[in-house]
N, C-alpha and C. Protein backbone atom coordinates (compact mmCIF):
# COMPACT_ATOMS: atom_id res chain seq x y z
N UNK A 1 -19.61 -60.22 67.67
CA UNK A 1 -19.55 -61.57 68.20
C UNK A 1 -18.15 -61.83 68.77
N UNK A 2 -18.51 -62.08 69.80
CA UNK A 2 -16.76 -62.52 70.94
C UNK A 2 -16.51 -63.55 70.15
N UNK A 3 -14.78 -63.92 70.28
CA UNK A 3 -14.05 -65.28 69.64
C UNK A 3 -13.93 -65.72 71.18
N UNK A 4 -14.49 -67.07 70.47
CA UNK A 4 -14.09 -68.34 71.81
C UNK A 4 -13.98 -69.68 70.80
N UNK A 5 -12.35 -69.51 71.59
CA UNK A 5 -11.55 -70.57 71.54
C UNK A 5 -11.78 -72.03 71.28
N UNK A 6 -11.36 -72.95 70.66
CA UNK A 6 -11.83 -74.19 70.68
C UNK A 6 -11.23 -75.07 71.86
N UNK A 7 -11.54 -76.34 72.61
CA UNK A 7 -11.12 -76.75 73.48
C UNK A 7 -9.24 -77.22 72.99
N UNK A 8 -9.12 -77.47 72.06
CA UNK A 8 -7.88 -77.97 71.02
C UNK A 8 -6.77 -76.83 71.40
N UNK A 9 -7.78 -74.97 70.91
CA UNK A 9 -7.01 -74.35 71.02
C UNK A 9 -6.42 -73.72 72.52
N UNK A 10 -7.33 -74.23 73.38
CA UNK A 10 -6.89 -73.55 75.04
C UNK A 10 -5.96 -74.60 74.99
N UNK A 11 -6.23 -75.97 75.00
CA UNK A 11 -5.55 -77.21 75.45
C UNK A 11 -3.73 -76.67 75.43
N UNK A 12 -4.14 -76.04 73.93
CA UNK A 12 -2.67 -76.01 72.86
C UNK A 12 -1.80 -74.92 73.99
N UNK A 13 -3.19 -73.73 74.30
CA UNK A 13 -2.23 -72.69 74.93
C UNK A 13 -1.57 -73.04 76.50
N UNK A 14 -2.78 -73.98 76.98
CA UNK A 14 -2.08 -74.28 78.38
C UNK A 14 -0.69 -75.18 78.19
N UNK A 15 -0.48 -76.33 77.29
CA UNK A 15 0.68 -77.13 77.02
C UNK A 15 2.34 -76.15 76.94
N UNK A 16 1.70 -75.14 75.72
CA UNK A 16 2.82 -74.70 75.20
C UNK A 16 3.40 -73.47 75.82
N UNK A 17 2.28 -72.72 76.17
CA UNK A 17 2.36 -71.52 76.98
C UNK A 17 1.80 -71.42 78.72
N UNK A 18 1.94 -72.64 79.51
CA UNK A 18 1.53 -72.52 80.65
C UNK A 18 0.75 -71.21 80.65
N UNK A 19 -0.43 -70.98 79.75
CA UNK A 19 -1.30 -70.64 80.55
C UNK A 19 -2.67 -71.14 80.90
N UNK A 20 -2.56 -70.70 82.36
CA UNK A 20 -3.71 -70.96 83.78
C UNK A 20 -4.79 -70.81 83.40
N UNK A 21 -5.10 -69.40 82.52
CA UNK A 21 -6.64 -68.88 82.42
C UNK A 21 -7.34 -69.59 80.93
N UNK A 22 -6.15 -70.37 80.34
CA UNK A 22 -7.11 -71.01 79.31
C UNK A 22 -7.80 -72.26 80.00
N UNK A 23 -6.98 -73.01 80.46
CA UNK A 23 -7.56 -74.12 81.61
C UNK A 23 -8.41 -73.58 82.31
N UNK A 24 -8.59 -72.56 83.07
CA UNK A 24 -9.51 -72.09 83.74
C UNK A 24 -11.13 -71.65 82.64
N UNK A 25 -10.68 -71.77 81.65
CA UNK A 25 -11.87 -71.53 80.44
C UNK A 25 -12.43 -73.03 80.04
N UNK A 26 -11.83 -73.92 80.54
CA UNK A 26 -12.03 -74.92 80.50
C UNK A 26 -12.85 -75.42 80.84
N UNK A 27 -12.51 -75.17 82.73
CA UNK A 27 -12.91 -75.40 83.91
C UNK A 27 -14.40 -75.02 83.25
N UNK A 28 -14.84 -73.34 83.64
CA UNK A 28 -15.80 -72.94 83.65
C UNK A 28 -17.06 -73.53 82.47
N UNK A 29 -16.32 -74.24 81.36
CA UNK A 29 -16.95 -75.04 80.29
C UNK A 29 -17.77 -75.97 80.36
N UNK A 30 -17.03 -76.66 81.58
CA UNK A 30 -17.39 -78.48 81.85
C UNK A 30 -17.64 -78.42 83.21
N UNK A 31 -17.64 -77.63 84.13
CA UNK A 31 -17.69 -77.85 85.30
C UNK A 31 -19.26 -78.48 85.85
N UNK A 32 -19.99 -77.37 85.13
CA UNK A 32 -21.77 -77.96 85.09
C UNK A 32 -21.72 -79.36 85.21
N UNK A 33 -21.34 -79.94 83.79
CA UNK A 33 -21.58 -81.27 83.41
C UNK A 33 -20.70 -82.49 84.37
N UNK A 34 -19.35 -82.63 84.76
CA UNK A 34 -18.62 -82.79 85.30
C UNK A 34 -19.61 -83.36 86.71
N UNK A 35 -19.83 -81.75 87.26
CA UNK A 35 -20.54 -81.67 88.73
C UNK A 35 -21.67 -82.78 88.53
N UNK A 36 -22.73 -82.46 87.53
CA UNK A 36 -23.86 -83.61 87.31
C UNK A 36 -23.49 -85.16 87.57
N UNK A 37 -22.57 -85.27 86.15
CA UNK A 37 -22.46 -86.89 87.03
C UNK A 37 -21.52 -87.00 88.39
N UNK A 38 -20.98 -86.39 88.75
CA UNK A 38 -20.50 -86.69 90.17
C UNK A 38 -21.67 -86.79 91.10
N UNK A 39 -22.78 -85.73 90.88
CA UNK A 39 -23.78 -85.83 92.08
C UNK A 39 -24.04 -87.10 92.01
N UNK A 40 -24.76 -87.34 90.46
CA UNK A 40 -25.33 -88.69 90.71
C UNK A 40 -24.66 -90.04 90.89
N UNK A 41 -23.46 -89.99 91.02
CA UNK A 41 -23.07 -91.29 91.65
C UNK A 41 -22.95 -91.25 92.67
N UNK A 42 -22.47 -89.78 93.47
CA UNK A 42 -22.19 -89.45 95.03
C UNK A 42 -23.27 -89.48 96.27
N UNK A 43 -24.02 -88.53 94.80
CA UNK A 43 -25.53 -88.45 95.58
C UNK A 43 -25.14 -87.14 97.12
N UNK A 44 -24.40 -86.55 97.26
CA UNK A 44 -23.79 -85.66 98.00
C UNK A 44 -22.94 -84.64 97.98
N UNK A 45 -23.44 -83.20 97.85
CA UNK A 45 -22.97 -82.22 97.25
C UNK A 45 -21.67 -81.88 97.44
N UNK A 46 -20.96 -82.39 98.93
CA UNK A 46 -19.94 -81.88 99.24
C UNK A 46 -18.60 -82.90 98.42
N UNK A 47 -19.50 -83.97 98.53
CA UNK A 47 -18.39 -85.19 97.56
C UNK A 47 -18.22 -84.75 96.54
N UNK A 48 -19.59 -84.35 95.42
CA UNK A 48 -19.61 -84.60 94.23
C UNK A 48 -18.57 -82.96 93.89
N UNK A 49 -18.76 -81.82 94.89
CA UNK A 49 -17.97 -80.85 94.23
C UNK A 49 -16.63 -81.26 94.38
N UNK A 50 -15.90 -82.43 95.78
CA UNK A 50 -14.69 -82.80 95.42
C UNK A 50 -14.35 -83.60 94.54
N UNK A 51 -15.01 -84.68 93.93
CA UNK A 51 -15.02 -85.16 93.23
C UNK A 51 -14.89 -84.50 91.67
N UNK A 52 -15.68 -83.35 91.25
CA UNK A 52 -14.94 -82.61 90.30
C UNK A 52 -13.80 -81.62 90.89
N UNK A 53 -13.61 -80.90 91.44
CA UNK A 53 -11.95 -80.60 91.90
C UNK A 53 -11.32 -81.47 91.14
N UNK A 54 -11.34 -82.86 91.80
CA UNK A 54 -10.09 -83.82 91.87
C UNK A 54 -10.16 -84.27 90.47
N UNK A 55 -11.30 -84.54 90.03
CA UNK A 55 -11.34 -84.73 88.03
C UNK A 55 -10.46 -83.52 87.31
N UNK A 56 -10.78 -82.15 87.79
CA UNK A 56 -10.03 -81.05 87.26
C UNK A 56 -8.38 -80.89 87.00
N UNK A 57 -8.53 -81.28 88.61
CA UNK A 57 -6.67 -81.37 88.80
C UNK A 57 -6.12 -82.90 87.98
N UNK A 58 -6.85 -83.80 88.04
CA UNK A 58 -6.11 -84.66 87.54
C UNK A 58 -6.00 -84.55 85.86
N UNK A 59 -6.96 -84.10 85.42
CA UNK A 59 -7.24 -83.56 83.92
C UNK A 59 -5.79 -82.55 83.65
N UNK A 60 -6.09 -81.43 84.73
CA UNK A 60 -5.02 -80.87 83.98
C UNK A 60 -3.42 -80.96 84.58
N UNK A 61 -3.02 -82.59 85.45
CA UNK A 61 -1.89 -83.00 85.40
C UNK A 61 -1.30 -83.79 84.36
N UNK A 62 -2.81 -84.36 83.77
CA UNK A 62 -2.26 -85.51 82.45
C UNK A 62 -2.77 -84.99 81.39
N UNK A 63 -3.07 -83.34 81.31
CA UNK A 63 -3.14 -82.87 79.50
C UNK A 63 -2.08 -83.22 79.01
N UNK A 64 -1.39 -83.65 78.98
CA UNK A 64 -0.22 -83.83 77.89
C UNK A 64 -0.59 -85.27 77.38
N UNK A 65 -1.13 -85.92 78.42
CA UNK A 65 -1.71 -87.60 77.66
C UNK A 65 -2.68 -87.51 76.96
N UNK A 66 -3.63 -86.23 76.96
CA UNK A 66 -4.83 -86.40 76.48
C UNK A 66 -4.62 -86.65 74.77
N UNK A 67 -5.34 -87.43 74.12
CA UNK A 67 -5.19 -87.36 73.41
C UNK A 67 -6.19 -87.13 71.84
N UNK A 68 -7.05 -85.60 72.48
CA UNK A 68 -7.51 -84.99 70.97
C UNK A 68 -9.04 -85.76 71.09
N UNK A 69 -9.62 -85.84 72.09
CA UNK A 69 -10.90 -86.51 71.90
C UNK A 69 -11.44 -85.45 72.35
N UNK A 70 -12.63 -85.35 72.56
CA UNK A 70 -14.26 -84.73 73.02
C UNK A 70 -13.26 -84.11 74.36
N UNK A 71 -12.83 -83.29 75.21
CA UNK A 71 -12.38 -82.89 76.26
C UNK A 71 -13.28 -82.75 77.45
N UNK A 72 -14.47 -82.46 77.39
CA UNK A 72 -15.45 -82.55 78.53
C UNK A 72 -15.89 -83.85 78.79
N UNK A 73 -16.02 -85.28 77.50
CA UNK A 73 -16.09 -86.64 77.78
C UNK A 73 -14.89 -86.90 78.63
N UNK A 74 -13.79 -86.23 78.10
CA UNK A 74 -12.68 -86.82 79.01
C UNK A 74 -12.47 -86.77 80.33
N UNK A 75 -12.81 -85.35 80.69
CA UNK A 75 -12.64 -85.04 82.24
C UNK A 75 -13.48 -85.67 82.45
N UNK A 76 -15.13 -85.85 82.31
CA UNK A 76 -16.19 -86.54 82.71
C UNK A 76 -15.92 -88.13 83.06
N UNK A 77 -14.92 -88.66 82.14
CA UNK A 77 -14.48 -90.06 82.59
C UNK A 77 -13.65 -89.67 83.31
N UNK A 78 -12.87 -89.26 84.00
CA UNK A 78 -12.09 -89.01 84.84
C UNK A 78 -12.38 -89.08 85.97
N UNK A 79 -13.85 -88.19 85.99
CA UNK A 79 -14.53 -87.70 87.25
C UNK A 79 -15.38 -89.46 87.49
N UNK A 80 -15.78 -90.02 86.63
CA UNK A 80 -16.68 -91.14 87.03
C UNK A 80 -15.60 -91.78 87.88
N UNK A 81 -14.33 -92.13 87.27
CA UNK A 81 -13.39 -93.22 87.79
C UNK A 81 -13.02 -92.24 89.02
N UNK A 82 -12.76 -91.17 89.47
CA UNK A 82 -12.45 -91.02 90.98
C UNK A 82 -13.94 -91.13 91.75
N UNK A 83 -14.88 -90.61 91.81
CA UNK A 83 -16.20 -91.22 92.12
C UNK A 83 -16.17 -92.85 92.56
N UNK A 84 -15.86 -93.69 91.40
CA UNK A 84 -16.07 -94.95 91.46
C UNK A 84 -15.50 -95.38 92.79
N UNK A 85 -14.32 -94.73 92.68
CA UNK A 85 -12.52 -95.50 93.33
C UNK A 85 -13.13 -94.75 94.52
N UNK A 86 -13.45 -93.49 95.02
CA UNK A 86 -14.03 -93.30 96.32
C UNK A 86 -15.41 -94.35 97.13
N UNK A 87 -16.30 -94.55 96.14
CA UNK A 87 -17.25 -95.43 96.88
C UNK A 87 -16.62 -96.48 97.35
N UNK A 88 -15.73 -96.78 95.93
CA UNK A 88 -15.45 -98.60 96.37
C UNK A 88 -14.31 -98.22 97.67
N UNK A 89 -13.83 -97.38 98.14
CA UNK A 89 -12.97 -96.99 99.01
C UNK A 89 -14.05 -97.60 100.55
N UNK A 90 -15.18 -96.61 100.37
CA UNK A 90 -16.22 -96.52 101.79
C UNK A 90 -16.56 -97.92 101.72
N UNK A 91 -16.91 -98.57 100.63
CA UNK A 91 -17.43 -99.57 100.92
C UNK A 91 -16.32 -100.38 101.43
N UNK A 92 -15.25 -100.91 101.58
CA UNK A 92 -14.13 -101.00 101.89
C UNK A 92 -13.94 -100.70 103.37
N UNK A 93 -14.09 -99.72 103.74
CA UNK A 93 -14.14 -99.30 105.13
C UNK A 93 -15.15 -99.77 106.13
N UNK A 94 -16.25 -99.93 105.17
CA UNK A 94 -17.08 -100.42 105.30
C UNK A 94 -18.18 -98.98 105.86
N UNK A 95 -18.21 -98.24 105.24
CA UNK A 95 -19.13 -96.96 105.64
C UNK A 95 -20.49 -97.13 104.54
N UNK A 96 -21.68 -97.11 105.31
CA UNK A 96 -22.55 -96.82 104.53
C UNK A 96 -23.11 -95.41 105.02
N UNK A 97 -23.56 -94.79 103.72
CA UNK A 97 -24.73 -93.67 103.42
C UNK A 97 -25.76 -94.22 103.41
N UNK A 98 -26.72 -92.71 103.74
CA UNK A 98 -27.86 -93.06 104.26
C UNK A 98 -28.78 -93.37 102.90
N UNK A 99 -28.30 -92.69 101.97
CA UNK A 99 -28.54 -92.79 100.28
C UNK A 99 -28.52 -93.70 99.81
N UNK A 100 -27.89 -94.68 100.19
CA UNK A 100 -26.85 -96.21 100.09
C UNK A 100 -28.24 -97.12 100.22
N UNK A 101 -28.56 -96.82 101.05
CA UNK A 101 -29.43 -98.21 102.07
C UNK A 101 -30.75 -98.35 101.26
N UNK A 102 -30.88 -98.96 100.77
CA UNK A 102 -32.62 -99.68 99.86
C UNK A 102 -33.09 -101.09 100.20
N UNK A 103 -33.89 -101.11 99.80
CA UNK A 103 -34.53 -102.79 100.33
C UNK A 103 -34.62 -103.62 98.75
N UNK A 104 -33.79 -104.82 98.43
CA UNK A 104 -34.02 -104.87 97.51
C UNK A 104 -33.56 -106.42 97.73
N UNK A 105 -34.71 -107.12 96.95
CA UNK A 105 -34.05 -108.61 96.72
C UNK A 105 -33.57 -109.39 95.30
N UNK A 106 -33.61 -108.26 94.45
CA UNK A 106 -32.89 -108.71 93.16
C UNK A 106 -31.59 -108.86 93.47
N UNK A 107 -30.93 -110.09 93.24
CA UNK A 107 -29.88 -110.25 93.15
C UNK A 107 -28.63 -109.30 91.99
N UNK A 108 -29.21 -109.22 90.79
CA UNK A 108 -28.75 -108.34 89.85
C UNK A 108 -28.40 -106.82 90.22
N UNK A 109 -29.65 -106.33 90.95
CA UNK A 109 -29.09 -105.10 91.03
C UNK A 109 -28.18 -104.96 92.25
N UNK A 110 -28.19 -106.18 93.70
CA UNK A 110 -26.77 -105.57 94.41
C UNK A 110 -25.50 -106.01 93.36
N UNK A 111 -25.27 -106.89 92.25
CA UNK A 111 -24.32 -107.26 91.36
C UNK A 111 -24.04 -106.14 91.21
N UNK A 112 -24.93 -105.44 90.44
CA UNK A 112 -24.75 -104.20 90.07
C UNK A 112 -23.98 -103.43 90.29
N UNK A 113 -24.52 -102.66 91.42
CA UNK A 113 -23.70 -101.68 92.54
C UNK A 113 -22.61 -101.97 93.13
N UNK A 114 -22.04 -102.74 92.59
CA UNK A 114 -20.87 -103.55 93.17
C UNK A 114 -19.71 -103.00 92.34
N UNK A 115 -19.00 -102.33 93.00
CA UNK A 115 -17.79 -102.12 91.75
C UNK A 115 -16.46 -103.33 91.36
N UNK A 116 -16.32 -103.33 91.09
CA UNK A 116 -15.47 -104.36 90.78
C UNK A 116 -14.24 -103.76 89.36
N UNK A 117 -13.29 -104.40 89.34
CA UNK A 117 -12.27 -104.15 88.34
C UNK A 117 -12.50 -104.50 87.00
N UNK A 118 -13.96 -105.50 86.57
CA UNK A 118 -14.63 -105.38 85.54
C UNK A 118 -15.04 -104.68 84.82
N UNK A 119 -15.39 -104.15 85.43
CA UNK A 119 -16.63 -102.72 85.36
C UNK A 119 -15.06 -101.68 85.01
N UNK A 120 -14.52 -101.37 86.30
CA UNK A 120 -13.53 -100.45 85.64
C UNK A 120 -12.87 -100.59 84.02
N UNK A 121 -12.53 -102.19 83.63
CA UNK A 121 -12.18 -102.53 82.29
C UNK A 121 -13.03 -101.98 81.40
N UNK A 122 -14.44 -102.38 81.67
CA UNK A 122 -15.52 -102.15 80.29
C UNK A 122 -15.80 -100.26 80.21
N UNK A 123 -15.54 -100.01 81.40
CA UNK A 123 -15.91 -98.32 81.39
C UNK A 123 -14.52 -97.81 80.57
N UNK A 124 -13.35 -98.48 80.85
CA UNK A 124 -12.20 -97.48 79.78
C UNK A 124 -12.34 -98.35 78.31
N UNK A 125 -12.82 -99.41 78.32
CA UNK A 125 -13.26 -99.98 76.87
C UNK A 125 -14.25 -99.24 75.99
N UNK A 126 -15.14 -98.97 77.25
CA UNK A 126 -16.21 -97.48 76.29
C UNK A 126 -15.73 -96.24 76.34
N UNK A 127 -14.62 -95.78 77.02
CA UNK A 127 -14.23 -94.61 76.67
C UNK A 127 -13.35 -94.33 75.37
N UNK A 128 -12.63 -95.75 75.35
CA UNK A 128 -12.04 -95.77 74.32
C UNK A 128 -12.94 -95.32 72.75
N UNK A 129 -13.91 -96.32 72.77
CA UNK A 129 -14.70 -96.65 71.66
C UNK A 129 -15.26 -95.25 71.67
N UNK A 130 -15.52 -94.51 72.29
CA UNK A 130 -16.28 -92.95 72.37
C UNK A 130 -15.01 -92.26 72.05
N UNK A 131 -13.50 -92.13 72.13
CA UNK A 131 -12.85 -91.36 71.72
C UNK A 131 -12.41 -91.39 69.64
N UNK A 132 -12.70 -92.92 69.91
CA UNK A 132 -12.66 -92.86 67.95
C UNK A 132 -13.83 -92.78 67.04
N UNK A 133 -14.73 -92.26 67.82
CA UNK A 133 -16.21 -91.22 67.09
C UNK A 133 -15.69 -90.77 66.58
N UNK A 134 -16.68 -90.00 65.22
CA UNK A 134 -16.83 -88.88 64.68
C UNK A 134 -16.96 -87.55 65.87
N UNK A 135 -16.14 -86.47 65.78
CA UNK A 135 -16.93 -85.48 66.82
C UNK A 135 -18.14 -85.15 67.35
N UNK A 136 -18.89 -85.14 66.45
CA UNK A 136 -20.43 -84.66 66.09
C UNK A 136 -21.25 -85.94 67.17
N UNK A 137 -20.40 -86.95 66.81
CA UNK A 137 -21.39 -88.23 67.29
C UNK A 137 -20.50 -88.55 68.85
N UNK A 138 -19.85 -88.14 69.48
CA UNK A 138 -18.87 -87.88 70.63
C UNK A 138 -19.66 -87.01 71.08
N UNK A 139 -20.20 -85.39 70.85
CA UNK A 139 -20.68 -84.36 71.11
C UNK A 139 -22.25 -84.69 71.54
N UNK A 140 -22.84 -85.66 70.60
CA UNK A 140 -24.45 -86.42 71.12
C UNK A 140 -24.60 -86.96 72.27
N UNK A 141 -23.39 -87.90 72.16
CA UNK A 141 -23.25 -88.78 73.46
C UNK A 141 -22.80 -87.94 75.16
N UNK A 142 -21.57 -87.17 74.75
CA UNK A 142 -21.48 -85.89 75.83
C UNK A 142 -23.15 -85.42 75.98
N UNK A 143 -23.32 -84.82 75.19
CA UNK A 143 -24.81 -84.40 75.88
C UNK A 143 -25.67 -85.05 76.59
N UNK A 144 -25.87 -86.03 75.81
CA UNK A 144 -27.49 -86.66 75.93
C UNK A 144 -27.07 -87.50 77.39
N UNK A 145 -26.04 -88.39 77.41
CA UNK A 145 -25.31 -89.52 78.74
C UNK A 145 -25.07 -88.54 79.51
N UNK A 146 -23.85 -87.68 79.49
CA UNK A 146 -23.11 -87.31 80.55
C UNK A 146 -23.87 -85.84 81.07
N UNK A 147 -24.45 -85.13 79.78
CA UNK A 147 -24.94 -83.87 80.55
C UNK A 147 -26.56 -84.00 80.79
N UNK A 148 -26.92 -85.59 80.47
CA UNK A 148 -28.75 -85.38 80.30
C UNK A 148 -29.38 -84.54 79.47
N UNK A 149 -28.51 -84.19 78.14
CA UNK A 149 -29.41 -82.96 77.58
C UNK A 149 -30.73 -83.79 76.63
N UNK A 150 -31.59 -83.17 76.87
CA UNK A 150 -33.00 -84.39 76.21
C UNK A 150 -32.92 -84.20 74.57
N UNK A 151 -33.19 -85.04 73.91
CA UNK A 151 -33.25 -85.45 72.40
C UNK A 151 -33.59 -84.27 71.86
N UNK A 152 -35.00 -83.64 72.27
CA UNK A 152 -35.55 -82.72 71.70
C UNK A 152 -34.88 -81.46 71.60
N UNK A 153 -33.83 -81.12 72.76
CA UNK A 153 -32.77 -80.21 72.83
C UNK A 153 -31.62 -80.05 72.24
N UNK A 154 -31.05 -81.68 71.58
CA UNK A 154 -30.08 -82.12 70.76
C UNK A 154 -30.69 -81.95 69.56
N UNK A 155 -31.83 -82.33 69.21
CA UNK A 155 -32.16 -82.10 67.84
C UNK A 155 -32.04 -81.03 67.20
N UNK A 156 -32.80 -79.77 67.94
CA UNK A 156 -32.78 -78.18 68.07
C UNK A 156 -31.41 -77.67 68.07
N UNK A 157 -30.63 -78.31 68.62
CA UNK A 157 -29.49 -77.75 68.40
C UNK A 157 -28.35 -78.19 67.18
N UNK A 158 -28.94 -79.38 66.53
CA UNK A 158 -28.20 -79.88 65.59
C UNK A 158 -28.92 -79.51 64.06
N UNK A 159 -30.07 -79.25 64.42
CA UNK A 159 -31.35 -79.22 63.22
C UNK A 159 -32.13 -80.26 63.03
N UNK A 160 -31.50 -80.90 63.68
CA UNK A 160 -32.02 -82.66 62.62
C UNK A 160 -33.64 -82.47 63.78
N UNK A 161 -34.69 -83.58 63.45
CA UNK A 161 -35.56 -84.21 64.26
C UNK A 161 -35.15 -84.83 65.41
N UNK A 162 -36.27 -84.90 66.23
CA UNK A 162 -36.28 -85.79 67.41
C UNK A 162 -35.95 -87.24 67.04
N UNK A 163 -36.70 -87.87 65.94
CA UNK A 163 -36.43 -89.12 65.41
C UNK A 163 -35.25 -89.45 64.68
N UNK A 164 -34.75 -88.29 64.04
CA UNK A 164 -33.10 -88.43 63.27
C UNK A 164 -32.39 -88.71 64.78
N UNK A 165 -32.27 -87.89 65.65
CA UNK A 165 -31.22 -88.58 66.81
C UNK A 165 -31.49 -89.76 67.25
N UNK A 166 -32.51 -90.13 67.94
CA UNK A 166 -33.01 -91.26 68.60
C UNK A 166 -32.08 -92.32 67.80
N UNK A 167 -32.84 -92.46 65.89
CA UNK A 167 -31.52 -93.39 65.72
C UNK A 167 -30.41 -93.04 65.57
N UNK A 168 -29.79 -91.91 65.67
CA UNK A 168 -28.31 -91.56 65.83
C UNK A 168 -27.62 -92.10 66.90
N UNK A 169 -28.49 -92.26 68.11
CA UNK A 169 -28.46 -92.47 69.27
C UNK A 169 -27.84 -93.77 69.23
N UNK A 170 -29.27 -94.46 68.29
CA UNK A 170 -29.04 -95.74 68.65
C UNK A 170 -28.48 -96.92 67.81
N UNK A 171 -27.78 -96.06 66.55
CA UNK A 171 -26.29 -96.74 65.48
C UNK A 171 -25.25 -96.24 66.26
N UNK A 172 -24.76 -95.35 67.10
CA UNK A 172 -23.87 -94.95 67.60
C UNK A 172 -23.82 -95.51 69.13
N UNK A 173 -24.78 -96.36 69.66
CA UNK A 173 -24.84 -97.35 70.43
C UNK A 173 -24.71 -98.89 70.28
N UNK A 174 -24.60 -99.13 68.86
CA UNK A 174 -24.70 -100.16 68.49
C UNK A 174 -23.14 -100.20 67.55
N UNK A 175 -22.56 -99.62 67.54
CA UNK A 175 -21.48 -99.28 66.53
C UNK A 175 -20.45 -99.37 68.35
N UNK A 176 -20.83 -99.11 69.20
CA UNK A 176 -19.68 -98.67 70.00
C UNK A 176 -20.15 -100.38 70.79
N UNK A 177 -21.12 -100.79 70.99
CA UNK A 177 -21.26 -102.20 71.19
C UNK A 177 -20.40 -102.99 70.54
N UNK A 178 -20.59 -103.03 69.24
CA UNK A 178 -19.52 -103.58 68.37
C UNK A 178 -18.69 -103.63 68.66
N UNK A 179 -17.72 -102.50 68.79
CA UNK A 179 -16.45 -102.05 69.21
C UNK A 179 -15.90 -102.86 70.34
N UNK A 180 -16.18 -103.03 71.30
CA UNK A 180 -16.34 -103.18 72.80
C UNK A 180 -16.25 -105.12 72.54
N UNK A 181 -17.23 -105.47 72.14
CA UNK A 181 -17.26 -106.97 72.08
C UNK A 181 -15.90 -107.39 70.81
N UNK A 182 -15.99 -106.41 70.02
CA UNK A 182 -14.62 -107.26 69.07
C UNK A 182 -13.11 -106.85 69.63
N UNK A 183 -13.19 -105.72 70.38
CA UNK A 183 -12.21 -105.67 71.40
C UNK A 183 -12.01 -106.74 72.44
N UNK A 184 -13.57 -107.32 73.02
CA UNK A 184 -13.21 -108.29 73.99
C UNK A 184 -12.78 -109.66 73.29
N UNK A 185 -13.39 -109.91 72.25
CA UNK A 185 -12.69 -111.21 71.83
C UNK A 185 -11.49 -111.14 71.60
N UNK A 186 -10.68 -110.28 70.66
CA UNK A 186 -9.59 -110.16 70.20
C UNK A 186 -8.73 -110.39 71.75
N UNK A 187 -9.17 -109.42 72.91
CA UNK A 187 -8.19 -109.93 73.60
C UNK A 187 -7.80 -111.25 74.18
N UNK A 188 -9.24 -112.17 73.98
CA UNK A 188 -9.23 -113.66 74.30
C UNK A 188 -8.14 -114.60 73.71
C-alpha cells in the first residue's frame, strides 16, 4: 500500500520546504471538484477551467492564511468567490450569455441571480461556520454540496446508512444555520 500524504502534511511541505510537487498533489486532489462547481456557475468550459486556475493560484498565494480547515472546501470557496466576482464583472459590462437568458416572471428568482455584497457576506459567514466542523462533518458537506457525491455513496463510504446521513445532513445544516443567524445578530 503507497503512503499518501495528508492535505496538513503537503500543506506543511509546500510552507516550509517550497515544495511545488506537494501543491501539485494537491492540485491533482481537488481539481475534479473545484472544476464542478466552477462549471456550474459558469456554465462554460473555458471559464470554468479558468476559473479553477485562478482558485489554484490564489489558494496557493494565501496558504500561509489558510487556516487548518477541510482544504478542498477551501479552494472550492475560493473558486465560487472568483466565479461570483467574474459574472458580477459581465453583468457590469453588461454582457449577457446565451446560458444567461430564461423567461421568467418570478420576481425572487431574478433577486436571486443577482449578486450582490450580501450574498458575498453570508457565503464567507458559511464558510466560516463549515471551517469550525468536526472534520468528518466538513468532509460530508465537501462531498455531498461541493462535489455532488449522492448520500448513498457517502453512506458506503462512511458505513453508516442512507438515513444516518440524511440526518447528518440535516443537524449539520441546522447547527451551521444556527451559527450564521447568532453571528448575524451579535453583529447587530
Amino acid at each position: 500500500m503507497a503512503f499518501r500524504p495528508t492535505d496538513i502534511e503537503l500543506i506543511r511541505e509546500v510552507l516550509q520546504d517550497g515544495n511545488a510537487r506537494a501543491f501539485e498533489t494537491l492540485m491533482k486532489r481537488y481539481t475534479s471538484s473545484v472544476y464542478g462547481v466552477a462549471m456550474r456557475l459558469m456554465k462554460d468550459e473555458d471559464e470554468a477551467q479558468e476559473v479553477t486556475q485562478m482558485a489554484f493560484i490564489q489558494a496557493y498565494r494565501q496558504l500561509d492564511s489558510w487556516r487548518g480547515e477541510n482544504f478542498g472546501a477551501w479552494v472550492t470557496i475560493i473558486a465560487n468567490h472568483i466565479a461570483l466576482r467574474m459574472l458580477e464583472k459581465e453583468k457590469r459590462r453588461g454582457e449577457v450569455r446565451f446560458d444567461d437568458v430564461r423567461c421568467t416572471t418570478d420576481l425572487a428568482d431574478v433577486a436571486d441571480e443577482t449578486y450582490n455584497e450580501q450574498k458575498e457576506q453570508q457565503l464567507q459567514a458559511l464558510e466560516q461556520a463549515i471551517a469550525q466542523l468536526p472534520e468528518q462533518e466538513q468532509q460530508i458537506i465537501q462531498w455531498h454540496y461541493y462535489e455532488g457525491v449522492t448520500l448513498q455513496t457517502i453512506a458506503q463510504r462512511l458505513g453508516q446508512t442512507e438515513n444516518n446521513i440524511k440526518v447528518r445532513i440535516f443537524r449539520i445544516r441546522e447547527r451551521l444555520k444556527r451559527r450564521i443567524e447568532d453571528e448575524y445578530t451579535n453583529d447587530r
